[in-house]
C-alpha atoms as a PDB file:
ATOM      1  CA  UNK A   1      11.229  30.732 116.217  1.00  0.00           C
ATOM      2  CA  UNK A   2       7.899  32.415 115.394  1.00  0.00           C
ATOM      3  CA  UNK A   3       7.772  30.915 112.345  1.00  0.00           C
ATOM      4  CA  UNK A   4       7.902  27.354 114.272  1.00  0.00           C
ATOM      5  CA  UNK A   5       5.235  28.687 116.732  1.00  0.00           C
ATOM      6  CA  UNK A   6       2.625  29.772 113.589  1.00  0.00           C
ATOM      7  CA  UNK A   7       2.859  26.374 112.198  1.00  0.00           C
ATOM      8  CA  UNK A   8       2.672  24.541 115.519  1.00  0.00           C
ATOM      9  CA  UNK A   9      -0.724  26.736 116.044  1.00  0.00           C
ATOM     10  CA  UNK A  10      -1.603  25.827 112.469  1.00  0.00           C
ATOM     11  CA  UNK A  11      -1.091  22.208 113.390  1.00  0.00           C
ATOM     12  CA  UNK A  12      -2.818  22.066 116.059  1.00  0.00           C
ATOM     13  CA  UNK A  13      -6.139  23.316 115.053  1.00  0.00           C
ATOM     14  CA  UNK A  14      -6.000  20.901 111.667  1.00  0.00           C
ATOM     15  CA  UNK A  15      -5.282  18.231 114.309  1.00  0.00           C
ATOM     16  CA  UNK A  16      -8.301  19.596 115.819  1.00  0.00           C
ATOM     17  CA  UNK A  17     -10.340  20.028 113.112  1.00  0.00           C
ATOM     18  CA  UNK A  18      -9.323  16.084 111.399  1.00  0.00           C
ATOM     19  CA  UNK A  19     -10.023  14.773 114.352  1.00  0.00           C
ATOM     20  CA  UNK A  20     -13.886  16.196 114.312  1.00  0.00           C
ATOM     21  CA  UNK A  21     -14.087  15.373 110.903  1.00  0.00           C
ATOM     22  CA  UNK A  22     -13.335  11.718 111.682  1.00  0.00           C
ATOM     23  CA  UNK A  23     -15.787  11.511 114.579  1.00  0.00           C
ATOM     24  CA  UNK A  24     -18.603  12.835 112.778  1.00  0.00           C
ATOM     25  CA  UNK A  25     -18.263   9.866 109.758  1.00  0.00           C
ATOM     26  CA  UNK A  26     -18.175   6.998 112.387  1.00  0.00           C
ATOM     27  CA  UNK A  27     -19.536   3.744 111.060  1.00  0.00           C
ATOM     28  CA  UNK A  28     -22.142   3.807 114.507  1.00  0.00           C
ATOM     29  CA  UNK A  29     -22.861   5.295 117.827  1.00  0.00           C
ATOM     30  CA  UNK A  30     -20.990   3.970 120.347  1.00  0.00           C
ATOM     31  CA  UNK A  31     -20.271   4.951 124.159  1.00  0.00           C
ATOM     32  CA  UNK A  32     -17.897   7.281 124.684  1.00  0.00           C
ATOM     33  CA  UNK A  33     -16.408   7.230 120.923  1.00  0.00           C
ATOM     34  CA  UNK A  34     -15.026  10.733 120.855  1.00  0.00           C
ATOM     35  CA  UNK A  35     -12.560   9.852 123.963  1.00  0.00           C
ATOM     36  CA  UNK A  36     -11.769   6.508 122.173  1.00  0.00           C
ATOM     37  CA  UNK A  37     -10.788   8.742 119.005  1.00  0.00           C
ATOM     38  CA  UNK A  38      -8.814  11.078 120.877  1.00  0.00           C
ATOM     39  CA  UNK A  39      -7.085   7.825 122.919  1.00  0.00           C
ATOM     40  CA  UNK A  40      -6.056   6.152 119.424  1.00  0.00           C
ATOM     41  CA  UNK A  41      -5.048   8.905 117.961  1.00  0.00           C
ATOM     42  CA  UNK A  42      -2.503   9.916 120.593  1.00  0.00           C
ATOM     43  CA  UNK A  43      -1.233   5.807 120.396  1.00  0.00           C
ATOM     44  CA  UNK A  44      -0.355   6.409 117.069  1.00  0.00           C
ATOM     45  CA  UNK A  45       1.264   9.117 117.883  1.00  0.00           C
ATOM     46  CA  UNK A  46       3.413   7.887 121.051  1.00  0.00           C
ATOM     47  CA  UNK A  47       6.963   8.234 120.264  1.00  0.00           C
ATOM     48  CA  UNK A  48       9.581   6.140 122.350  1.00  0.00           C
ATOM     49  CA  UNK A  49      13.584   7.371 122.115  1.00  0.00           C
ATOM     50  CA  UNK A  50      16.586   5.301 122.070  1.00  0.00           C
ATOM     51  CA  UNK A  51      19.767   6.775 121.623  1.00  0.00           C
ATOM     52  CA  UNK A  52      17.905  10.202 120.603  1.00  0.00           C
ATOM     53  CA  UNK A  53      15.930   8.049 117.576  1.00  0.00           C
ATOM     54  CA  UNK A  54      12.275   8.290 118.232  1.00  0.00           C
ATOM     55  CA  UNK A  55      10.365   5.494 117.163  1.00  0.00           C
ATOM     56  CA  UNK A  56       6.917   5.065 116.699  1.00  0.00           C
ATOM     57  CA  UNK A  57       6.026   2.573 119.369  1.00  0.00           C
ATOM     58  CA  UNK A  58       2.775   3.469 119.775  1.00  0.00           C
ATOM     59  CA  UNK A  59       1.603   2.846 116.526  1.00  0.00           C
ATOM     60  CA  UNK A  60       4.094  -0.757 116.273  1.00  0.00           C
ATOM     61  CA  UNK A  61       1.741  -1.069 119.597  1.00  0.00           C
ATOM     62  CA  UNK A  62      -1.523  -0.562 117.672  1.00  0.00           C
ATOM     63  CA  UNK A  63      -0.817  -3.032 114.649  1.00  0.00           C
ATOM     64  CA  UNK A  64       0.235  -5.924 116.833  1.00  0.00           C
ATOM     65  CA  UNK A  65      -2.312  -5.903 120.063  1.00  0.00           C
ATOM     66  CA  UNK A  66      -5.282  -3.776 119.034  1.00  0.00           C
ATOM     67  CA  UNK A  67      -8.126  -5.144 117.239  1.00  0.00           C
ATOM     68  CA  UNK A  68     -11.327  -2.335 117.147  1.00  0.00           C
ATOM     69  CA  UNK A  69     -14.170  -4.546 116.769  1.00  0.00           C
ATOM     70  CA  UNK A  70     -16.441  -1.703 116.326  1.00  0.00           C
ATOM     71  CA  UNK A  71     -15.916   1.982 114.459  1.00  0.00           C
ATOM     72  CA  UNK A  72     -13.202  -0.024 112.838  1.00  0.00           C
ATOM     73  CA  UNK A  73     -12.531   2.343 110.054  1.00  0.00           C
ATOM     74  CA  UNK A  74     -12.950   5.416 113.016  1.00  0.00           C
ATOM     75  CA  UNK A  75     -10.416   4.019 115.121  1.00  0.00           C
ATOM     76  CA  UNK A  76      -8.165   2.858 112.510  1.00  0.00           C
ATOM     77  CA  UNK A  77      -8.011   6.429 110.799  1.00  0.00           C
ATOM     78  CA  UNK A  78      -7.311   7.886 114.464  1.00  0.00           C
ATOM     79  CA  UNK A  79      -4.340   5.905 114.759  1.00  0.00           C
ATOM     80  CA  UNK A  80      -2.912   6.698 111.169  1.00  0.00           C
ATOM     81  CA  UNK A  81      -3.390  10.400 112.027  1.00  0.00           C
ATOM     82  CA  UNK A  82      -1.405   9.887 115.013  1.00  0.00           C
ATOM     83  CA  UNK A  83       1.114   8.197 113.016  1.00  0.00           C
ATOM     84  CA  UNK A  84       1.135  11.520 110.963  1.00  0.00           C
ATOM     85  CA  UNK A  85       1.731  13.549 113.738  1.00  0.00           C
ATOM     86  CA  UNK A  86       4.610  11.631 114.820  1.00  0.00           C
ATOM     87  CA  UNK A  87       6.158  11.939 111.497  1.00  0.00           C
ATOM     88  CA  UNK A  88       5.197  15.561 111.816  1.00  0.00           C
ATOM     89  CA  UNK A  89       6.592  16.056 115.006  1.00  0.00           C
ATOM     90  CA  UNK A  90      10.027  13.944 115.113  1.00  0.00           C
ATOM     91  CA  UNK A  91      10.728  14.359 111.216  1.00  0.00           C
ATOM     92  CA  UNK A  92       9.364  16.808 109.359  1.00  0.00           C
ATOM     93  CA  UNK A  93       9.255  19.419 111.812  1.00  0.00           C
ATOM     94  CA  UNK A  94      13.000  18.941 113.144  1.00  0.00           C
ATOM     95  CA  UNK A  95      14.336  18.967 109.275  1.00  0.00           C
ATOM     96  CA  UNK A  96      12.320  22.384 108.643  1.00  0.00           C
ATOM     97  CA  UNK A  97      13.560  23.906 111.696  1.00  0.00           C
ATOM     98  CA  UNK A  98      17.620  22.337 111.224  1.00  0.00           C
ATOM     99  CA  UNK A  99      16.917  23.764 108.163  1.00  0.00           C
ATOM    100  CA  UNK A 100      16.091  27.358 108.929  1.00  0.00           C
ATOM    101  CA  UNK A 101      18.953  27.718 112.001  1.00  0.00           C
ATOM    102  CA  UNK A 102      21.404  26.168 109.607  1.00  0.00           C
ATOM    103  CA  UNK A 103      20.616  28.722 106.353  1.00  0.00           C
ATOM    104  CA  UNK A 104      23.528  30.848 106.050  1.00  0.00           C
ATOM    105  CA  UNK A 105      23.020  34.903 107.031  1.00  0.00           C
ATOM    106  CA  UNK A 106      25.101  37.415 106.125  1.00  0.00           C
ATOM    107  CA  UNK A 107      26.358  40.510 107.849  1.00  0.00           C
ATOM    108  CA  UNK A 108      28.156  43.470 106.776  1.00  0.00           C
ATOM    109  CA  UNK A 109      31.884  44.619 107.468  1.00  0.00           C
ATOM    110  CA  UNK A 110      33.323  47.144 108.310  1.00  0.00           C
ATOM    111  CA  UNK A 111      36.753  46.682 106.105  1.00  0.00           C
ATOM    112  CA  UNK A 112      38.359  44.582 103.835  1.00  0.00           C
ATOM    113  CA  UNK A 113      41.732  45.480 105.011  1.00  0.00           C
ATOM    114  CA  UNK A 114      43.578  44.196 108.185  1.00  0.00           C
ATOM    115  CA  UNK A 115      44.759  47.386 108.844  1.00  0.00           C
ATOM    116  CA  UNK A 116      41.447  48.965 108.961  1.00  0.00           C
ATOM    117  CA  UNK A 117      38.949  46.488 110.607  1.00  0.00           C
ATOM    118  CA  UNK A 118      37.625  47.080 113.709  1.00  0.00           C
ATOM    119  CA  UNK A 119      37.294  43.610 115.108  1.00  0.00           C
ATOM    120  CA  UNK A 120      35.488  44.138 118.131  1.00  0.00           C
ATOM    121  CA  UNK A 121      32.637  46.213 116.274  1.00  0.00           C
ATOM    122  CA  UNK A 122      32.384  43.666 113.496  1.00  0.00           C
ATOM    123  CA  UNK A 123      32.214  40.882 116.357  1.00  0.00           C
ATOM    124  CA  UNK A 124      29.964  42.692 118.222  1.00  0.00           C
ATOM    125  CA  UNK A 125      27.540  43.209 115.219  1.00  0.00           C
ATOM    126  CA  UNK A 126      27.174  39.502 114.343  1.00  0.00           C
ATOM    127  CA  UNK A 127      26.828  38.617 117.961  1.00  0.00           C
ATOM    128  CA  UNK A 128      23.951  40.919 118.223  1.00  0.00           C
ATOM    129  CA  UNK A 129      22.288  40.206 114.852  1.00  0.00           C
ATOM    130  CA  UNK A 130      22.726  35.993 114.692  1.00  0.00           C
ATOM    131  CA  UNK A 131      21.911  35.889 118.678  1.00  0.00           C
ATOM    132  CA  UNK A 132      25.255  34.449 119.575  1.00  0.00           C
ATOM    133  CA  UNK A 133      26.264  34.547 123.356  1.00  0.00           C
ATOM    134  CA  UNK A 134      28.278  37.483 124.664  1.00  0.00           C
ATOM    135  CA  UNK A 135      30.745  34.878 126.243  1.00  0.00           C
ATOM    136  CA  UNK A 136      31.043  32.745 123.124  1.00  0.00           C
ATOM    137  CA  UNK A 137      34.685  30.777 122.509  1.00  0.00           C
ATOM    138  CA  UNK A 138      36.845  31.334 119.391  1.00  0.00           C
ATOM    139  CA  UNK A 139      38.169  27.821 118.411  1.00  0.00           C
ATOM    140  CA  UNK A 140      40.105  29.015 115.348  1.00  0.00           C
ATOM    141  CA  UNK A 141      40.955  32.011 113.667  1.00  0.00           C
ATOM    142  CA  UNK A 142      43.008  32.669 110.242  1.00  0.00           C
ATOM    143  CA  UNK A 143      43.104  35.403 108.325  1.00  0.00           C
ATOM    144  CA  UNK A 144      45.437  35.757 104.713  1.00  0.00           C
ATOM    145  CA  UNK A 145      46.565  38.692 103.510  1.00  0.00           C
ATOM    146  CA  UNK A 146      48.854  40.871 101.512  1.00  0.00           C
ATOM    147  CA  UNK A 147      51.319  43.125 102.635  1.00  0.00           C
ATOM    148  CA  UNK A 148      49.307  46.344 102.400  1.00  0.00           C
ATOM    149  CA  UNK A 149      46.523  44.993 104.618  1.00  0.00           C
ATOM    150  CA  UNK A 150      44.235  43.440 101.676  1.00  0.00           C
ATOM    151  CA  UNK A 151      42.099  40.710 102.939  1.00  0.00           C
ATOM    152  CA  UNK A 152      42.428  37.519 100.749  1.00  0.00           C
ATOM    153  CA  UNK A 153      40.584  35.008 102.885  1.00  0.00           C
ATOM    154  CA  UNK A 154      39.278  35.499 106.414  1.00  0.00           C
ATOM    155  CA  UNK A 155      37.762  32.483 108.443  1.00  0.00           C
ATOM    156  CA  UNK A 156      36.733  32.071 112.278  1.00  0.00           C
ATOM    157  CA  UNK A 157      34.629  29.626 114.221  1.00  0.00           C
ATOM    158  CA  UNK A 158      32.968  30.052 117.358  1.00  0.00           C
ATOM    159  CA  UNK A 159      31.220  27.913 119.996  1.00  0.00           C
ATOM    160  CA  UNK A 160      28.216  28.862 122.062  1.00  0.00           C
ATOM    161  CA  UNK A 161      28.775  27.222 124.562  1.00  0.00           C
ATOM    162  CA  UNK A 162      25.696  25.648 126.598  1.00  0.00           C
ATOM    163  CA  UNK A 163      24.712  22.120 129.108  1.00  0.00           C
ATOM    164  CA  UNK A 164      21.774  22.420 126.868  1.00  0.00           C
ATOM    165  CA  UNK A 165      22.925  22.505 123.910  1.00  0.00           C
ATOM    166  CA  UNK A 166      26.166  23.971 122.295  1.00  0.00           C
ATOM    167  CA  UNK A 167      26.251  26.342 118.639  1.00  0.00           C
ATOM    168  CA  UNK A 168      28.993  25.807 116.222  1.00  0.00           C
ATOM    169  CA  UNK A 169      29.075  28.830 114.199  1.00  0.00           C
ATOM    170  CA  UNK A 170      31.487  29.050 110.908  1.00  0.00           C
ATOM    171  CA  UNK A 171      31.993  32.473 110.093  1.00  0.00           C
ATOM    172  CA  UNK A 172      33.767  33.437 107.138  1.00  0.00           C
ATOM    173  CA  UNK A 173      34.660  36.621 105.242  1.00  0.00           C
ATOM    174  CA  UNK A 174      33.886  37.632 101.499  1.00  0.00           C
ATOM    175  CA  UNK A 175      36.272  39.870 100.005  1.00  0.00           C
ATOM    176  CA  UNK A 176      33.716  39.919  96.807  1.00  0.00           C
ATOM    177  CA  UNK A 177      30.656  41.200  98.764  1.00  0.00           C
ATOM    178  CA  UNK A 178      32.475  42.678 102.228  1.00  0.00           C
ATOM    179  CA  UNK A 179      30.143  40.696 103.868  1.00  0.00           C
ATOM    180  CA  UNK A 180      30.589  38.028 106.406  1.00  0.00           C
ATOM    181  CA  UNK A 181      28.641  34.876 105.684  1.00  0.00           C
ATOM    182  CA  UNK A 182      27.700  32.837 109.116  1.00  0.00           C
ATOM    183  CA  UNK A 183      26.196  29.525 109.034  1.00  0.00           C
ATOM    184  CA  UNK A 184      25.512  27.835 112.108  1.00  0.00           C
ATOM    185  CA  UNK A 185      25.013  24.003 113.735  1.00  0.00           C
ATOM    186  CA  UNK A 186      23.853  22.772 116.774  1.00  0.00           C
ATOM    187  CA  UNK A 187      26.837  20.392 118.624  1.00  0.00           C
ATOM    188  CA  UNK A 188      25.034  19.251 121.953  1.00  0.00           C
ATOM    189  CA  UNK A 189      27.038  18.452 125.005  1.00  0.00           C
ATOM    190  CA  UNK A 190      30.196  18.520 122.504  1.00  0.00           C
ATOM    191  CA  UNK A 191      30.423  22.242 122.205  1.00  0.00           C
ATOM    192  CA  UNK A 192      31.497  22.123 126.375  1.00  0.00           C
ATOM    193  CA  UNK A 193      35.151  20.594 125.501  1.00  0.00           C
ATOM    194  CA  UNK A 194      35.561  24.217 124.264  1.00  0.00           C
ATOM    195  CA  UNK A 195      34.885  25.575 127.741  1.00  0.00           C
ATOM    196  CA  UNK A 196      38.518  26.940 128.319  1.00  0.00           C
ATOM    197  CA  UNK A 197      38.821  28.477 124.981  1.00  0.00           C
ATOM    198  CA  UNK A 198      39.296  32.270 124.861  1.00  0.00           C
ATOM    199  CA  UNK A 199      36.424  34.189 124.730  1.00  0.00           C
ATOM    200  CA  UNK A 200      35.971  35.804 121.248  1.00  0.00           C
ATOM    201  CA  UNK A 201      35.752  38.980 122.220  1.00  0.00           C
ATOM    202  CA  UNK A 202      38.649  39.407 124.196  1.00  0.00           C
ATOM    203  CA  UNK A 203      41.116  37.911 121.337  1.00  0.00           C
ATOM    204  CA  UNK A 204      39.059  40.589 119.062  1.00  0.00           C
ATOM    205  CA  UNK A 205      40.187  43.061 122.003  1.00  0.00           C
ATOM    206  CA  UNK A 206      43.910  42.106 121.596  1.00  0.00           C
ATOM    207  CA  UNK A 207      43.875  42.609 118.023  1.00  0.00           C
ATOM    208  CA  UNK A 208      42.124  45.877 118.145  1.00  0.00           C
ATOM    209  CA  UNK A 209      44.267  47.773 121.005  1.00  0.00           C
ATOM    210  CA  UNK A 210      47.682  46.176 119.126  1.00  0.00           C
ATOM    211  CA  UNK A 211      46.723  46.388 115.848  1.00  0.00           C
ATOM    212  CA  UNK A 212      47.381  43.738 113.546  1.00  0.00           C
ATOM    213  CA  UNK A 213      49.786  45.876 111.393  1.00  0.00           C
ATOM    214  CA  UNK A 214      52.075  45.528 114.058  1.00  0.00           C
ATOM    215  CA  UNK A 215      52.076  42.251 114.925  1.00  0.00           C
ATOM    216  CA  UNK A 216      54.905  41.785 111.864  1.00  0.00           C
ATOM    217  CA  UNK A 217      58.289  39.777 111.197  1.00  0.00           C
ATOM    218  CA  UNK A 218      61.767  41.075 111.736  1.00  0.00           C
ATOM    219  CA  UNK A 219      61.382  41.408 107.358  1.00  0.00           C
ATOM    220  CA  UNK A 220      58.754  42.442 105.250  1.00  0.00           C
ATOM    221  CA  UNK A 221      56.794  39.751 103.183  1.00  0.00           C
ATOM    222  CA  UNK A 222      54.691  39.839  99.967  1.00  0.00           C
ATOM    223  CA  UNK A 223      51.869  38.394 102.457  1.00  0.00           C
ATOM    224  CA  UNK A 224      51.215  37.382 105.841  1.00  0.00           C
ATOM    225  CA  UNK A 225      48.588  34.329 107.239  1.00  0.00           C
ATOM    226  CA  UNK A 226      47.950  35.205 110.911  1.00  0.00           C
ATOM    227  CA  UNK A 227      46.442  32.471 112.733  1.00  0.00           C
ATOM    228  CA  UNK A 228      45.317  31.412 116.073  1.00  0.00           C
ATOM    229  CA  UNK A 229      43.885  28.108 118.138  1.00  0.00           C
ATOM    230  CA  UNK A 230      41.913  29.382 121.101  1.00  0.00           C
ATOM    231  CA  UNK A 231      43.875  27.266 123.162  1.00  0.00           C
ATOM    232  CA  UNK A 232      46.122  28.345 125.857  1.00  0.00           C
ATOM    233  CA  UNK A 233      49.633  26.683 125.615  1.00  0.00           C
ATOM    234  CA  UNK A 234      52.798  26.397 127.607  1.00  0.00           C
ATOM    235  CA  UNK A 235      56.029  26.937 125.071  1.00  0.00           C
ATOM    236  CA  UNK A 236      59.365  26.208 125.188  1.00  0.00           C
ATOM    237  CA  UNK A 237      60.480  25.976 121.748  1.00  0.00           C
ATOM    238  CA  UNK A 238      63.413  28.412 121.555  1.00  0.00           C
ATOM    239  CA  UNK A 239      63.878  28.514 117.671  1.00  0.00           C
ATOM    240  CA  UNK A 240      60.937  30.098 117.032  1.00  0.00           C
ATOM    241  CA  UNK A 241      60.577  34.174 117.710  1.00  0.00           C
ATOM    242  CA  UNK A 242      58.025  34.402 120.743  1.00  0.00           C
ATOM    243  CA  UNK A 243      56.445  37.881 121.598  1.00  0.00           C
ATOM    244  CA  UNK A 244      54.309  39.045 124.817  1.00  0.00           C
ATOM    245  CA  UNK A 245      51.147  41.613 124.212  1.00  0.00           C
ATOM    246  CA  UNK A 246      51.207  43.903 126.922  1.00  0.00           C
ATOM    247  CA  UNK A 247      47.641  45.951 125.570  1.00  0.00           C
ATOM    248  CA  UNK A 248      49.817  48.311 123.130  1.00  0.00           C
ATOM    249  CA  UNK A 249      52.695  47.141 123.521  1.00  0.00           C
ATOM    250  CA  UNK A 250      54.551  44.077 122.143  1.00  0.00           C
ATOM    251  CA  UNK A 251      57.948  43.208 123.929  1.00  0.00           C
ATOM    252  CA  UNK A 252      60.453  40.041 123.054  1.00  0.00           C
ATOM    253  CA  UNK A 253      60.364  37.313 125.120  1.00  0.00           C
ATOM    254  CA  UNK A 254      63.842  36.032 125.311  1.00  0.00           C
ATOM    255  CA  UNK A 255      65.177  32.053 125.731  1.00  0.00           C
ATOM    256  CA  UNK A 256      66.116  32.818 129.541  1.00  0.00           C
ATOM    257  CA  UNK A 257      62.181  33.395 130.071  1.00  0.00           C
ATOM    258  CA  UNK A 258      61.048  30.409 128.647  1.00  0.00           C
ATOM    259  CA  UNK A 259      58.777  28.646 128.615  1.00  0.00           C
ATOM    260  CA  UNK A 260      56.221  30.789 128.204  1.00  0.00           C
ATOM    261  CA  UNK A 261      52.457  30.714 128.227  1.00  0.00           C
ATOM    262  CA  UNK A 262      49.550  32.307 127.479  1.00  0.00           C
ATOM    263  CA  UNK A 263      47.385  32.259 123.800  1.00  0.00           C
ATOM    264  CA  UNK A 264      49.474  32.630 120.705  1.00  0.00           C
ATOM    265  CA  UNK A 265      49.066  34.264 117.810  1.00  0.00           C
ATOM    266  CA  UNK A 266      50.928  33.135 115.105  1.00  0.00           C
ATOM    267  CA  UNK A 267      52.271  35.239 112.196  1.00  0.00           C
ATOM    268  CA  UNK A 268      53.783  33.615 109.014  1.00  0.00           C
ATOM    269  CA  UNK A 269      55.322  35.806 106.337  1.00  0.00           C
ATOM    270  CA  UNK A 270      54.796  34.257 102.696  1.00  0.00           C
ATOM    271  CA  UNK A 271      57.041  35.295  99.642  1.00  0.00           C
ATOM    272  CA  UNK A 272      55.659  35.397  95.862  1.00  0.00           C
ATOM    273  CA  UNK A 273      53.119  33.021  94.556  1.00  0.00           C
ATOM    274  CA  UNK A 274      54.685  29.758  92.968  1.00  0.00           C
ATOM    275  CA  UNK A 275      53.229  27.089  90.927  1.00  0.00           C
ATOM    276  CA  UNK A 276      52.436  23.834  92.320  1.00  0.00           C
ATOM    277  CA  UNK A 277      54.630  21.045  90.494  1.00  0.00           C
ATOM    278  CA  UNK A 278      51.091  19.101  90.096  1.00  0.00           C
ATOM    279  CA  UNK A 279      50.409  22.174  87.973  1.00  0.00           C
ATOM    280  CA  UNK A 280      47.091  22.337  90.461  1.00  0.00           C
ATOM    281  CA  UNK A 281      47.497  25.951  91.217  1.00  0.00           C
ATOM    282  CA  UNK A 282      49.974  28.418  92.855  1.00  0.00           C
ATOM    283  CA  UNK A 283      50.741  28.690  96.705  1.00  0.00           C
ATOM    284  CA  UNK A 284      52.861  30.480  99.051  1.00  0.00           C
ATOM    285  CA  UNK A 285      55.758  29.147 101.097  1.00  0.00           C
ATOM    286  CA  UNK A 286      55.666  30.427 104.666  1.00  0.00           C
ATOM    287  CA  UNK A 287      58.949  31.680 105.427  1.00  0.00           C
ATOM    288  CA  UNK A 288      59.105  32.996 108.875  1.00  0.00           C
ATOM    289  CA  UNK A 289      56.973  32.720 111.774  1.00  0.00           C
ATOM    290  CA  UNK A 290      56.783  34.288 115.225  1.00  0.00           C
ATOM    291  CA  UNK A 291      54.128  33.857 117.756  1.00  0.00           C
ATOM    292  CA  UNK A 292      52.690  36.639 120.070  1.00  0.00           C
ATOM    293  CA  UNK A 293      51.143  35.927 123.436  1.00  0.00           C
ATOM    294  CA  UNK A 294      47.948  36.947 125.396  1.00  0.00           C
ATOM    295  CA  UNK A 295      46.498  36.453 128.512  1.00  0.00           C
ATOM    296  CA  UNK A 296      43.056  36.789 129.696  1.00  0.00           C
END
């Protein structure tokens, strides 16, 4: 943001100064000239939306009806700065700052091991270094990893959500570096369908004051993906093994108390690492799932 607000300044005085510098080589005196200057420049530089796409109807307006008969080359040269300043304004300016929200930062964790993290802390830290809204949603959440806690791949993505303007942010873990890398985009009015997603930080909560090593299958497994939507759901699939969080505690919810709701967590125990049969790589067959439920 200050960068923006240097080169605006910077802008504006080269505006300033151009526009001087093209008064001061008119072809011939003439009343009120410097106002006229000013007048074409800005026409050049009048921008008219549709749809969010500026155009440059000012200058489209300049071409077809004006026709300086005197201080030609003056006026002319006003308008095509004001034609740069539109491009300025509505294109290069909006790449360079897209640009710069949208480079990927980095923060540090605390842990590579599921076991270990503290969720809430590591949250909290990104929240307060990339700016992100206290009440932000969690729209997905997925974590792989082996049976001893190692993290093999950890993903989330969270919406700041905002009537002016929503924040997708795609957060995802690097077991090389222990770093998270966050990259962010700006959604609009989109980002609001998100609205009665969990907050982040309370499914961060959850996983802290349970612990994730004990959200775990009636077997052990070589690996586990734990996974979760954001959404909350009403469930009445009785095949699959359904839990209740109660803060520390995680009790069975049994057929004769569905359906359930609430937001699930789901837990999938993998076995060994097999080869694809298109010889693409190796994978690991879930073979047991069970969800665990949350409430606000």
């Amino acid at each position: 943001m200050i960068g923006m607000l240097i080169m605006s300044i910077l802008l504006t005085i080269i505006l300033i100064v151009l526009l001087v510098f093209i008064y001061k080589k008119r072809e011939e005196t003439e009343t009120n000239l410097g106002w006229k200057v000013v007048g074409y420049f800005w026409l050049g530089a009048f921008a008219f939306k549709v749809n969010e796409i500026p155009l440059p109807l000012g200058f489209l307006l300049f071409l077809l009806l004006f026709r300086p008969v005197t201080n030609v080359k003056t006026k002319n040269r006003s308008a095509y700065l004001g034609l740069a300043f539109f491009l300025i304004m509505h294109v290069i300016f909006p790449a360079v700052e897209r640009e710069l929200f949208e480079r990927p930062r980095d923060v540090v964790a605390a842990s590579n091991n599921m076991f270990q993290v503290d969720f809430t802390n590591d949250w909290m830290t990104i929240r307060d270094q990339i700016k992100i809204d206290e009440y932000a949603r969690l729209v997905y959440f997925r974590a792989d990893y082996q049976k001893s806690g190692q993290i093999d791949r950890l993903s989330y993505y969270v919406v700041d959500v905002s009537e002016k303007g929503s924040v997708y942010y795609d957060i995802n873990f690097s077991a090389d570096t222990n770093r998270y890398i966050i990259r962010a985009e700006k959604i609009g009015v989109e980002g609001l369908e998100y609205v009665e997603f969990v907050e982040a930080s309370r499914f961060f909560e959850v996983l802290d004051e349970v612990q994730v090593r004990n959200l775990s299958l009636e077997q052990p497994f070589e690996g586990y993906t734990l996974r979760f939507d954001g959404e909350w759901i009403k469930d009445a699939n009785e095949y699959q093994q359904k839990y209740v969080i109660l803060g520390k505690e995680i009790k069975t919810i049994t057929r004769d108390q569905l359906p359930t709701e609430g937001y699930p967590i789901n837990v999938c125990g993998k076995g060994k690492p097999y080869e694809l049969p298109t010889g693409s790589g190796v994978a690991n067959r879930c073979e047991a799932n069970a969800d665990f439920f949350f409430d606000d």
